[in-house]
N, C-alpha and C. Protein backbone atom coordinates (compact mmCIF):
# COMPACT_ATOMS: atom_id res chain seq x y z
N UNK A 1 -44.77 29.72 8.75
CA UNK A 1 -43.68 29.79 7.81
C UNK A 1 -44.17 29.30 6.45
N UNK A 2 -44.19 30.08 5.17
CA UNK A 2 -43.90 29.68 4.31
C UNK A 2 -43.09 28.48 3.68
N UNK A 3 -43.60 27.95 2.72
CA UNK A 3 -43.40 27.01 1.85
C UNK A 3 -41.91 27.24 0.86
N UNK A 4 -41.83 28.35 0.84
CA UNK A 4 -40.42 29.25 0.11
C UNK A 4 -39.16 29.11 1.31
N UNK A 5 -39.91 30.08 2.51
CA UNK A 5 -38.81 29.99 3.37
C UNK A 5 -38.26 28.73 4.35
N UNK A 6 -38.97 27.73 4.51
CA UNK A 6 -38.56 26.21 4.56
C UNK A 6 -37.76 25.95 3.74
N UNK A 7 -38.01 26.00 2.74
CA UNK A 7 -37.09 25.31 1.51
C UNK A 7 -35.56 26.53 1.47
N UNK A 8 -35.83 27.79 1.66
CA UNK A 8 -34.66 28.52 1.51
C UNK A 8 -33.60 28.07 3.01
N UNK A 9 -34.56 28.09 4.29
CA UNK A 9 -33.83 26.94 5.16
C UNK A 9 -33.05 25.71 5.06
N UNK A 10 -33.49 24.73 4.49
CA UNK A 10 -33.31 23.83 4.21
C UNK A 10 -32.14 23.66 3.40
N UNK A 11 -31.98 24.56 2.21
CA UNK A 11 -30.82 24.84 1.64
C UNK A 11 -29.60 25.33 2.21
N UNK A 12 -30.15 26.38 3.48
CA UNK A 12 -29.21 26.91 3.80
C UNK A 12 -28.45 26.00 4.73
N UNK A 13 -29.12 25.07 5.20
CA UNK A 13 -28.47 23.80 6.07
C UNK A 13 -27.79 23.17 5.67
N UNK A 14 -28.40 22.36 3.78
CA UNK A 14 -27.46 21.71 3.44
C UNK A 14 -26.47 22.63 3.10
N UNK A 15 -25.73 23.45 3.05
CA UNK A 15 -24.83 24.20 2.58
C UNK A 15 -24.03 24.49 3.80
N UNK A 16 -24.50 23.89 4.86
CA UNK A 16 -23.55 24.59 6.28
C UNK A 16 -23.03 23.06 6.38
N UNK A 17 -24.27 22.21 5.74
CA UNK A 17 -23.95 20.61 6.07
C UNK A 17 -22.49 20.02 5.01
N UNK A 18 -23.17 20.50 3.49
CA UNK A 18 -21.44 20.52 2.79
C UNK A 18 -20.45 20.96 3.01
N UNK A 19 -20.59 22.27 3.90
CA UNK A 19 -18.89 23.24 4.07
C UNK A 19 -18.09 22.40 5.05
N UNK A 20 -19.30 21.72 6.44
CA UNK A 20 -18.77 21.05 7.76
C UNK A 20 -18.46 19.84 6.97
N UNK A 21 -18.59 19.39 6.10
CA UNK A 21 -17.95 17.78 5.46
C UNK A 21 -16.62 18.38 4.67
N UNK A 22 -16.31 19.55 3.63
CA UNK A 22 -15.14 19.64 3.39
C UNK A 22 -14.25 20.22 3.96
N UNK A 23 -14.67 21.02 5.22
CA UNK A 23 -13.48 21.11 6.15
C UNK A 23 -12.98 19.88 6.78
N UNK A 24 -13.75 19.31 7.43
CA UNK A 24 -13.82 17.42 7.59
C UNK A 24 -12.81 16.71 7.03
N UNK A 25 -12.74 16.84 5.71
CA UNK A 25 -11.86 16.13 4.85
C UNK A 25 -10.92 16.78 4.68
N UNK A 26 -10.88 18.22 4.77
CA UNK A 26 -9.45 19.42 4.76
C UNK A 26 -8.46 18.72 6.10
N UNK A 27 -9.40 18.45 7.31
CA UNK A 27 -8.78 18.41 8.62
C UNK A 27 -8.40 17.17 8.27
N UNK A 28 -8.59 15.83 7.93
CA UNK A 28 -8.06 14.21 8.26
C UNK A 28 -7.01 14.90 6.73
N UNK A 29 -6.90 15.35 6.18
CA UNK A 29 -5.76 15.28 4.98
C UNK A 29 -4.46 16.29 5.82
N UNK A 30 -4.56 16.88 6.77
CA UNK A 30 -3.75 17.51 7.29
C UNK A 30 -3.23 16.93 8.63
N UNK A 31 -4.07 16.50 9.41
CA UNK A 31 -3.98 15.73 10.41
C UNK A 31 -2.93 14.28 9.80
N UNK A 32 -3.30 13.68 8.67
CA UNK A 32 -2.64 12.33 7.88
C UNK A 32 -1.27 13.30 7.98
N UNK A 33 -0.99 14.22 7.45
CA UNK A 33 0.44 14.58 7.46
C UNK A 33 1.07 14.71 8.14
N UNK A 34 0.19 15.58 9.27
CA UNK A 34 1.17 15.75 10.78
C UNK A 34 1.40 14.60 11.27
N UNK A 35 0.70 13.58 11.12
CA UNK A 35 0.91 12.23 11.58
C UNK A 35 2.18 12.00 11.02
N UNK A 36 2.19 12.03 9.43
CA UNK A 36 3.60 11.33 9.06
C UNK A 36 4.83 12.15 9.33
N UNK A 37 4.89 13.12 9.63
CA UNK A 37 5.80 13.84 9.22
C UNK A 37 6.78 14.25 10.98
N UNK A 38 5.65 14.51 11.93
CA UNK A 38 6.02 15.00 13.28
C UNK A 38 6.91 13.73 13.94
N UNK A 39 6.45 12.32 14.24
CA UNK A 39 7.10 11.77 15.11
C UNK A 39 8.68 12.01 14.00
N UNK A 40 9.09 12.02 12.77
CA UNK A 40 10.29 11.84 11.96
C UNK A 40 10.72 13.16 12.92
N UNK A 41 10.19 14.46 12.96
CA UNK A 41 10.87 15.22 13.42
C UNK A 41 10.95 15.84 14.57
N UNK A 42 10.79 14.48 15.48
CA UNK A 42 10.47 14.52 17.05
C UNK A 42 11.62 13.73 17.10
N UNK A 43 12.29 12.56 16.20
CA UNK A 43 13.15 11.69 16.09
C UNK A 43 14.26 12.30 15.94
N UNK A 44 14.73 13.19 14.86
CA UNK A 44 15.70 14.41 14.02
C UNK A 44 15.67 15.21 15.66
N UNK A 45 14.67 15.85 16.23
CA UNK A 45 15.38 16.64 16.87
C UNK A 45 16.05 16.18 18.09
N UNK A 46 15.69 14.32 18.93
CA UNK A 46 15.75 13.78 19.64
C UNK A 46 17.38 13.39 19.53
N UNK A 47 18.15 13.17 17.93
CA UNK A 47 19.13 12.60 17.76
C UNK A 47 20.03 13.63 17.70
N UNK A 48 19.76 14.95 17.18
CA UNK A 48 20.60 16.32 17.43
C UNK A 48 20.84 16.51 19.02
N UNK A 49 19.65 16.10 20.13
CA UNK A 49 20.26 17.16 21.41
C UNK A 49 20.93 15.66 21.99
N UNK A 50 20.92 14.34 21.46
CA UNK A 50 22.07 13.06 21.90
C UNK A 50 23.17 13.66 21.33
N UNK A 51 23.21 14.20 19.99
CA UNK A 51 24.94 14.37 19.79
C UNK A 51 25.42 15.79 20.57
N UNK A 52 24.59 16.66 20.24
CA UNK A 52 25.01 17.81 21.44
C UNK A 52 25.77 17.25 22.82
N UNK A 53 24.58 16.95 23.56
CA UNK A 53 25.03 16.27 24.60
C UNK A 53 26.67 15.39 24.60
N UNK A 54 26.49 14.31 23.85
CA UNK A 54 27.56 13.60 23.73
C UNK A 54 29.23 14.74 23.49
N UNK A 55 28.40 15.64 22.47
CA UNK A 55 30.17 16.39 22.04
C UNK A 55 30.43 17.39 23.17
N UNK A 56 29.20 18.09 23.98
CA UNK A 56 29.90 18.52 24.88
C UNK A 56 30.60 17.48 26.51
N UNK A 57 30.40 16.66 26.46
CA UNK A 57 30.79 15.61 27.54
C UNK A 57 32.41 15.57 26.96
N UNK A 58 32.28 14.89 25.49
CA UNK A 58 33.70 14.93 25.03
C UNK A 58 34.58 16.56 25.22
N UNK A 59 34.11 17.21 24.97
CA UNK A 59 34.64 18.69 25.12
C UNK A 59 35.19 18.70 26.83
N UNK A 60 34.23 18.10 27.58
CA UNK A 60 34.20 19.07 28.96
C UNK A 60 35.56 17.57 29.40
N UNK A 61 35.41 16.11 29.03
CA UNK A 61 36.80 15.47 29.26
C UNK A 61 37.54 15.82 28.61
N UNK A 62 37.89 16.32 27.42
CA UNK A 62 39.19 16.82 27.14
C UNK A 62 39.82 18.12 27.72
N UNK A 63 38.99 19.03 27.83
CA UNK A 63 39.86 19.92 28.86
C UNK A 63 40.15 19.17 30.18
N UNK A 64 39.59 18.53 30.73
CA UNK A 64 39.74 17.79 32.08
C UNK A 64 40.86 17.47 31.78
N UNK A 65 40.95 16.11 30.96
CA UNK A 65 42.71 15.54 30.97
C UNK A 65 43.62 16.31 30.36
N UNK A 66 43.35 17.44 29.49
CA UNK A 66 44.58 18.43 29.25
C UNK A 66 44.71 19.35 30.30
């Protein structure tokens, strides 16, 4: 191997080596969000199917005692 094509290697590594570091940093800046954002709307959807629940219980005793 040439002295050219080493070095055109070498480049081409670091360049696979920079893309795999800013996807890297693409993924923990997206990952940081899903973090903040999912358990809130694991919470939101947890407190919608309690009131569901709850208004149909109320629904299903009020026809009962009427």
């Amino acid at each position: 191997m040439t002295d050219e094509q080493i070095e055109m290697l070498c480049k081409a590594i670091d360049n696979i080596t920079n893309a795999l570091n800013t996807n890297n940093a693409t993924l923990e800046t997206i990952l940081g969000h899903y973090n903040g954002i999912v358990p809130q709307m694991r919470e939101n959807v947890d407190r919608a199917n309690r009131f569901g629940r709850e208004a149909e219980t109320n629904e299903v005793d009020n026809a009962v005692a009427n």
